[in-house]
C-alpha atoms as a PDB file:
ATOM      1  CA  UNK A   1      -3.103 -24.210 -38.052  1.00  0.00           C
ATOM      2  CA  UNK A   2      -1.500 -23.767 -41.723  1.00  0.00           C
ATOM      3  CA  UNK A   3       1.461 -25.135 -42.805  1.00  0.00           C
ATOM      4  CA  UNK A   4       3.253 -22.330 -44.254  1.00  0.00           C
ATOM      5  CA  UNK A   5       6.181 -24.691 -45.368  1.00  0.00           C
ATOM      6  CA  UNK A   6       6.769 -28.337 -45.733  1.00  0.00           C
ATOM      7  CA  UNK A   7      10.248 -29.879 -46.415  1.00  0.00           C
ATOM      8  CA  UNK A   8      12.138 -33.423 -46.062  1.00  0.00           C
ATOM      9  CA  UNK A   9      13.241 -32.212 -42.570  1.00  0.00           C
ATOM     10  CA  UNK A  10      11.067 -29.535 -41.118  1.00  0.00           C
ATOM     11  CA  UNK A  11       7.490 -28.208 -41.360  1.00  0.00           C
ATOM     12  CA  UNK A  12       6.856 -24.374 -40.864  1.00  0.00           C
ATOM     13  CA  UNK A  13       3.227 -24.153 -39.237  1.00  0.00           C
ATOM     14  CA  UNK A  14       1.189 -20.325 -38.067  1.00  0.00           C
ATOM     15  CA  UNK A  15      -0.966 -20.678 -35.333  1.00  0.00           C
ATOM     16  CA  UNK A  16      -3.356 -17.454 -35.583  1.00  0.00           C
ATOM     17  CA  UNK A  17      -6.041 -18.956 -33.136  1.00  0.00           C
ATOM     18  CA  UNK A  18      -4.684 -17.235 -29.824  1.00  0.00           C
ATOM     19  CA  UNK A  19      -4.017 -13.708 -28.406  1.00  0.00           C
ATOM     20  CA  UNK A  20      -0.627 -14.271 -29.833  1.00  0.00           C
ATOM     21  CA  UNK A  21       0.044 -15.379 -33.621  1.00  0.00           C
ATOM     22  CA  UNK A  22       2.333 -18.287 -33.625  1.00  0.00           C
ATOM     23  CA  UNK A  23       4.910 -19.789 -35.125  1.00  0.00           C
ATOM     24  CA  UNK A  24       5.777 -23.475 -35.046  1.00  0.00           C
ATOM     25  CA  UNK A  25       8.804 -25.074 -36.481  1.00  0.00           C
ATOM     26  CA  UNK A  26       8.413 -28.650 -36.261  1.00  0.00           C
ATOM     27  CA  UNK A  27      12.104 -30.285 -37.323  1.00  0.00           C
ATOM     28  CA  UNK A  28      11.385 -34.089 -39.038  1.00  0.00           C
ATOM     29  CA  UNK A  29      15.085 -34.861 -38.822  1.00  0.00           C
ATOM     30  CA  UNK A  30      18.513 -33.718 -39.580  1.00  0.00           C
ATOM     31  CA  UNK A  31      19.369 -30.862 -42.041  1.00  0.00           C
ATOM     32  CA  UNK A  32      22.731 -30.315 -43.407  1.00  0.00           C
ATOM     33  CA  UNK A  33      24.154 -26.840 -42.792  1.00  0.00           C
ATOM     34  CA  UNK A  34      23.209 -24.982 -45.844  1.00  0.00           C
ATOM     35  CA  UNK A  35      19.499 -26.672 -45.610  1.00  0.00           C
ATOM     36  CA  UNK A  36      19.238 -25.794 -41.519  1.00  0.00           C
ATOM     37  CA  UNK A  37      20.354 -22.170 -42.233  1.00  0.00           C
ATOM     38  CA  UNK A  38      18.214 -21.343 -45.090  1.00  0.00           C
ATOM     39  CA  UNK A  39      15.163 -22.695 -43.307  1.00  0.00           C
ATOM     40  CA  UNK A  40      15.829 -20.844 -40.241  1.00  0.00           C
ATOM     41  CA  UNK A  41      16.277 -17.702 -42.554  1.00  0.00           C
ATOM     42  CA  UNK A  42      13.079 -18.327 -44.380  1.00  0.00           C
ATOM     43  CA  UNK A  43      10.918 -18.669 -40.723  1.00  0.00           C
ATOM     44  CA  UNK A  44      12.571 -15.761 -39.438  1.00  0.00           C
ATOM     45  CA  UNK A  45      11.276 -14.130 -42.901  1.00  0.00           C
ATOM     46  CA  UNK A  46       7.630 -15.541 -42.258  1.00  0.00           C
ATOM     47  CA  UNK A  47       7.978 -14.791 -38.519  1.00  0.00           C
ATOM     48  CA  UNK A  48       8.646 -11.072 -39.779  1.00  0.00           C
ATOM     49  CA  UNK A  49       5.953 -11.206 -42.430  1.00  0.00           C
ATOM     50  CA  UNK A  50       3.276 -12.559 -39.860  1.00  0.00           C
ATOM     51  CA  UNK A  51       3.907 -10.094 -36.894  1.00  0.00           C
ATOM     52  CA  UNK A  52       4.035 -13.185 -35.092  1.00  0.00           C
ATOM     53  CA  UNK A  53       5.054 -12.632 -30.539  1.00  0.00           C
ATOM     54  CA  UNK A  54       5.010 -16.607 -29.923  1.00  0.00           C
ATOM     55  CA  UNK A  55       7.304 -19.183 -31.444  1.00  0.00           C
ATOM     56  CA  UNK A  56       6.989 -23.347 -30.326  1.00  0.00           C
ATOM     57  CA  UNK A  57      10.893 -24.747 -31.654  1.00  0.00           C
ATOM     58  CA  UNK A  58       9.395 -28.316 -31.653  1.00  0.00           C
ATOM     59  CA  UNK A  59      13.012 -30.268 -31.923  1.00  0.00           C
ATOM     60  CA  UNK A  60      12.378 -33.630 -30.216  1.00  0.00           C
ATOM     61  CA  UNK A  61      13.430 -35.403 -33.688  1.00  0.00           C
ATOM     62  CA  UNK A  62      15.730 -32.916 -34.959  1.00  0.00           C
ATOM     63  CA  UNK A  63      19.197 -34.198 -35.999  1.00  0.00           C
ATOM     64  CA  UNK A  64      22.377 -33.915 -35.170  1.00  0.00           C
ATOM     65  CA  UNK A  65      23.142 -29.972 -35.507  1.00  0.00           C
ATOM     66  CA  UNK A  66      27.054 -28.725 -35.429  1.00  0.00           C
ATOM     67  CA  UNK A  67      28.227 -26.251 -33.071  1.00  0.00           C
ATOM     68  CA  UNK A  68      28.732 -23.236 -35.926  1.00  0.00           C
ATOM     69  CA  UNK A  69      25.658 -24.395 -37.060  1.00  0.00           C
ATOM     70  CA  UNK A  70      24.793 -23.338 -33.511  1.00  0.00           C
ATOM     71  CA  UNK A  71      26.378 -20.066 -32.943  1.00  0.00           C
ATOM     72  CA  UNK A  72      24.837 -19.226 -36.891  1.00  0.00           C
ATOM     73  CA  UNK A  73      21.407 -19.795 -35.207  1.00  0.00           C
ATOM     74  CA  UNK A  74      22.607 -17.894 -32.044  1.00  0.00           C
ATOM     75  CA  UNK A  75      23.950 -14.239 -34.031  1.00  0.00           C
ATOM     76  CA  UNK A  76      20.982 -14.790 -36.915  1.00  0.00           C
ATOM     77  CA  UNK A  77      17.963 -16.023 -35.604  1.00  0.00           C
ATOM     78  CA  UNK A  78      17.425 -15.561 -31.675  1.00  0.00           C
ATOM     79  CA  UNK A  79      18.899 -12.280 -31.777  1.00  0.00           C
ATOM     80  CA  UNK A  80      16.756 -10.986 -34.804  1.00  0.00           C
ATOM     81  CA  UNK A  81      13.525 -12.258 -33.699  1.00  0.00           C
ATOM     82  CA  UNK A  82      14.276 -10.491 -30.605  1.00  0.00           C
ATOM     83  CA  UNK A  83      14.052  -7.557 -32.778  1.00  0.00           C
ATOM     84  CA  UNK A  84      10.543  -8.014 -34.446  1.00  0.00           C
ATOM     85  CA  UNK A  85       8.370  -8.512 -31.433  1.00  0.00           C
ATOM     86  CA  UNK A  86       8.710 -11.904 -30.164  1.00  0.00           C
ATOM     87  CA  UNK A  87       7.109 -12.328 -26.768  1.00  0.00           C
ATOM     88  CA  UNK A  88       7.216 -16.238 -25.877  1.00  0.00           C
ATOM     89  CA  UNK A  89       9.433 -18.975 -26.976  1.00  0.00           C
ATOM     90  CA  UNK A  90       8.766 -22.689 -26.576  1.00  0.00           C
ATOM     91  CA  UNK A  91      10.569 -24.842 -26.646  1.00  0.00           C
ATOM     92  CA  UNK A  92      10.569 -28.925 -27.182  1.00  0.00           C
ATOM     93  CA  UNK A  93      14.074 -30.670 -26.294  1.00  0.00           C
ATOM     94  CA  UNK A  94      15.660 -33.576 -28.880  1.00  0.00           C
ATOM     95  CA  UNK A  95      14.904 -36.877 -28.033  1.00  0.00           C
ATOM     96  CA  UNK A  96      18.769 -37.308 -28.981  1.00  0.00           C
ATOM     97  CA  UNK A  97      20.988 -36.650 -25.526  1.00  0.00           C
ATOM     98  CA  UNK A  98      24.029 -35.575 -27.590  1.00  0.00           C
ATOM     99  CA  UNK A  99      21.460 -32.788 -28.941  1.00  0.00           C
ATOM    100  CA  UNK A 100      19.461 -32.029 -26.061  1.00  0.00           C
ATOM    101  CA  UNK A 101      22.870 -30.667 -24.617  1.00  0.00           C
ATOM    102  CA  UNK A 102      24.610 -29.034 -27.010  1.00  0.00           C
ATOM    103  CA  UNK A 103      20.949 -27.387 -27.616  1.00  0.00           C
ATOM    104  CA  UNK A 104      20.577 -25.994 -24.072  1.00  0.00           C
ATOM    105  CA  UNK A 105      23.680 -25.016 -24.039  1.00  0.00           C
ATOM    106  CA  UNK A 106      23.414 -22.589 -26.975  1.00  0.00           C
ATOM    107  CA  UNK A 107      20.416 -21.639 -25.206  1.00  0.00           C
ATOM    108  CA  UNK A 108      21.323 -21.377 -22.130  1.00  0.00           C
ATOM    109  CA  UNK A 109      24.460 -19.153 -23.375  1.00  0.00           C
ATOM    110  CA  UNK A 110      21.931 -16.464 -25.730  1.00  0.00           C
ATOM    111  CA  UNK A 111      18.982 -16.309 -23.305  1.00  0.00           C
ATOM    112  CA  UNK A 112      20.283 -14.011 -20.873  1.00  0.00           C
ATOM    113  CA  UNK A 113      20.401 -10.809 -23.586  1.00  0.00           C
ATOM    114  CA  UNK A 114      17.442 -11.588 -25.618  1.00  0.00           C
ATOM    115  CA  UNK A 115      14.126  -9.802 -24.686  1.00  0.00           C
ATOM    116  CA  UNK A 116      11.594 -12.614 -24.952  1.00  0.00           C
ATOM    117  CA  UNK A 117      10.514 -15.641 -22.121  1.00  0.00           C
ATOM    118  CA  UNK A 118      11.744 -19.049 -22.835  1.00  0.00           C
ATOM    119  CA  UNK A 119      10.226 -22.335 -21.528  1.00  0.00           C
ATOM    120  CA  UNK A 120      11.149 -25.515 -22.013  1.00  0.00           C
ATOM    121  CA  UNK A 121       7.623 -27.742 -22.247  1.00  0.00           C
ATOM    122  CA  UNK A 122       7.467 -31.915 -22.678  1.00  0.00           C
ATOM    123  CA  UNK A 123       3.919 -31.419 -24.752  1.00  0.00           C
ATOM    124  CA  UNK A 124       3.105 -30.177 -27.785  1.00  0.00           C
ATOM    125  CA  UNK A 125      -0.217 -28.925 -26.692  1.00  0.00           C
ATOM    126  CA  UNK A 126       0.903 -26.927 -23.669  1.00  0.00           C
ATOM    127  CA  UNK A 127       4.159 -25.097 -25.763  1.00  0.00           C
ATOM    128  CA  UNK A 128       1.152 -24.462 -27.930  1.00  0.00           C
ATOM    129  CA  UNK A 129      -0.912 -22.900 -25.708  1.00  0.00           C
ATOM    130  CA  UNK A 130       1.786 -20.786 -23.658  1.00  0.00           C
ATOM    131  CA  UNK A 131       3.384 -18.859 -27.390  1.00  0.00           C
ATOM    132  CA  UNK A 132       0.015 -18.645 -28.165  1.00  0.00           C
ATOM    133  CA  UNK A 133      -0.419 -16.080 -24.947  1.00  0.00           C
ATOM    134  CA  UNK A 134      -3.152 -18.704 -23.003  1.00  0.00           C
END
């Protein structure tokens, strides 16, 4: 595993050890809007620059994230990544109820048009393991 970023609130990691290279975003905790959105549109550069088919969204202690925060997410990152490739997505709910459902709803909502599987997984190792095409 490298760390291919490392900020207050979320760590970037590539997995390259599978059939699949990986990326992992593992949140630390909450990110205003201008800080959530320019991380998300630096991993979708790395996920770009790294060919990568699996992704693990690790957001069990992710904060609070706003709804256009959201729908931003939504129109600029699922629907892009769609577009370079990605096979599996993995993903790791909030601890935080409030999050957990306004999360899975977003989810829920994009899933249906986007071209990739999506799991939800309680482990780290085993949302590992399925984006990373074992």
């Amino acid at each position: 595993m490298q760390t291919l970023v490392s900020l207050p609130f979320l760590n970037v990691h590539l997995h390259n050890g599978g059939p699949f290279a990986t990326l992992e975003t593992e949140w630390l905790g909450f990110a205003g809007s201008n800080d959530f959105r320019n991380a998300l549109t630096e991993t979708l550069r790395l996920a770009q620059q790294y060919h990568v088919k699996g992704w693990v969204a690790d957001d069990r202690r992710l904060g609070a994230v706003r709804p256009k925060d959201l729908e931003w997410a939504h129109a600029n990152l699922l629907k892009p990544v769609s577009l370079i490739g990605l096979q599996r997505f993995a993903h790791l709910e909030s601890v935080e109820v409030l999050n957990r459902v306004t999360i899975d709803g977003m989810y829920q909502t994009a899933l249906p048009g986007l071209p990739f599987e999506f799991r939800h997984f309680t482990t780290l190792p085993e949302a590992r393991a399925w984006a990373g095409g074992n």
